[in-house]
Protein backbone atom coordinates (compact mmCIF):
# COMPACT_ATOMS: atom_id res chain seq x y z
CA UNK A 1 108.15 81.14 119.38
CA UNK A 2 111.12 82.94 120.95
CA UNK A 3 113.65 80.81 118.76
CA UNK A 4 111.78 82.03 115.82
CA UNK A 5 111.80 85.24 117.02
CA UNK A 6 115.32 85.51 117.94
CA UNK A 7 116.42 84.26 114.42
CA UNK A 8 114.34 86.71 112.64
CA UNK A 9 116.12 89.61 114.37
CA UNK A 10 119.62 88.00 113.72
CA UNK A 11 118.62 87.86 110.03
CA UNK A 12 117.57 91.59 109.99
CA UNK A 13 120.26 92.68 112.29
CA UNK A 14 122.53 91.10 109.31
CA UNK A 15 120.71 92.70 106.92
CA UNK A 16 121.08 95.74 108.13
CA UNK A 17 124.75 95.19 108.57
CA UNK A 18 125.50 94.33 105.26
CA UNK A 19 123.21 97.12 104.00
CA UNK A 20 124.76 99.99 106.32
CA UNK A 21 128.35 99.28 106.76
CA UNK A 22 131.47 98.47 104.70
CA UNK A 23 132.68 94.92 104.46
CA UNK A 24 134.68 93.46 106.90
CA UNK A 25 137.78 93.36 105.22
CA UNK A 26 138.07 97.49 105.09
CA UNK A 27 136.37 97.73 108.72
CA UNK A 28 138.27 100.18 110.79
CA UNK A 29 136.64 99.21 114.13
CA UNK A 30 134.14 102.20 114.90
CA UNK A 31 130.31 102.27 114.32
CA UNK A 32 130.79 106.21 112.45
CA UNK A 33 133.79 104.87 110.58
CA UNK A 34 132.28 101.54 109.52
CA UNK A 35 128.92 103.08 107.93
CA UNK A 36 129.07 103.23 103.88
CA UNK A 37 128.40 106.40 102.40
CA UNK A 38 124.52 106.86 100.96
CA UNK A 39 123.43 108.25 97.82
CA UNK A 40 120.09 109.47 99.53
CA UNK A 41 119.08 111.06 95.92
CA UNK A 42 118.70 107.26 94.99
CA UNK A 43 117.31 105.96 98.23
CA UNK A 44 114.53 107.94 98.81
CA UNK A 45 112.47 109.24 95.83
CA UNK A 46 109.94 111.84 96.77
CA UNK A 47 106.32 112.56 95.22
CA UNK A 48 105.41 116.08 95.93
CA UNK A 49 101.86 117.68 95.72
CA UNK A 50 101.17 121.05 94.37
CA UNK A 51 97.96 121.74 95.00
CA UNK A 52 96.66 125.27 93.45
CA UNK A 53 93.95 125.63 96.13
CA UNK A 54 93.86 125.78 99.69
CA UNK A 55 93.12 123.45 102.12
CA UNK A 56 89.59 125.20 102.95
CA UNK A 57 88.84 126.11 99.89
CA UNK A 58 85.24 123.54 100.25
CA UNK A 59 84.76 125.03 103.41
CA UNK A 60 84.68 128.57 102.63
CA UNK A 61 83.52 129.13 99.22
CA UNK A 62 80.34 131.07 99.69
CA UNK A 63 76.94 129.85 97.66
CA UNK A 64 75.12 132.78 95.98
CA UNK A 65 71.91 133.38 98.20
CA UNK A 66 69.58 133.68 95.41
CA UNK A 67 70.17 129.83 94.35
CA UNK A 68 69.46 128.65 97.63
CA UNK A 69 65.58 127.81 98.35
CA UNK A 70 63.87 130.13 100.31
CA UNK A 71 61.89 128.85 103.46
CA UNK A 72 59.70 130.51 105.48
CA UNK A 73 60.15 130.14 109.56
CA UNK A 74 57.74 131.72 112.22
CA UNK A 75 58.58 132.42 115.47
CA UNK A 76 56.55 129.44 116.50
CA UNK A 77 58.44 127.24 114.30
CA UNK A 78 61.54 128.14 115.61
CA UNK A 79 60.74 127.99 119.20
CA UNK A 80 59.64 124.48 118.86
CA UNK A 81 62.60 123.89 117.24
CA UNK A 82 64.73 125.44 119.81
CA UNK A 83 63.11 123.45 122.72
CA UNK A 84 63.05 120.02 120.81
CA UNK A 85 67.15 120.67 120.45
CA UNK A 86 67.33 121.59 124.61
CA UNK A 87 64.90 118.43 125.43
CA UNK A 88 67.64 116.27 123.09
CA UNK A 89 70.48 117.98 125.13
CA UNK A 90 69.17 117.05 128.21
CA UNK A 91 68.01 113.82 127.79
CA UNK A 92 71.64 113.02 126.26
CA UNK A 93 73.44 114.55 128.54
CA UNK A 94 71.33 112.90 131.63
CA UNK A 95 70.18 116.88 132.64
CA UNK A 96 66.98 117.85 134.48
CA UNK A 97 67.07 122.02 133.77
CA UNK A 98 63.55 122.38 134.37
CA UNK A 99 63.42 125.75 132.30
CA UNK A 100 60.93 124.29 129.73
CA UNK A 101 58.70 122.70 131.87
CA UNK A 102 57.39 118.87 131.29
């Protein structure tokens, strides 16, 4: 396994080599002086996104009340539902509060 290691990073080492530097015939010996000169307008293309709305744009558009159904609560209603959302808490999180009783 390390053989076949070792030659796949002497085959990429002289890829990148032949990729990045001149030939060896015009090599003047330093690693700055020795790299070829990149056209990065033809290397790298770039896709660029213009999006017209923001990113929270979902988040914090607004529904019109009157299309949203109307529901009545009581107090009762939502005091049950407040101490059925504690007793979860607690019971997740392993807590014994004791301010709603058994």
């Amino acid at each position: 396994m390390r053989d076949f290691i070792q030659h796949q990073q002497r085959m990429i080492d002289q890829s990148n080599r032949d990729e990045f530097t001149v030939g060896a015939a015009k090599r003047a010996g330093a690693a700055r002086i020795d790299a070829k000169e990149l056209d990065l307008g033809t290397r790298m293309q770039l896709n660029v996104a213009h999006n017209t709305s923001g990113p929270l744009e979902r988040s914090t558009v607004v529904a019109d009340a009157s299309s949203l159904p109307k529901q009545s609560l009581t107090k009762a209603d939502a005091e049950a539902g407040l101490v059925q959302r504690v007793r979860g808490l607690e019971s997740h999180l392993g807590l014994a509060s004791g301010l709603l009783g058994s």
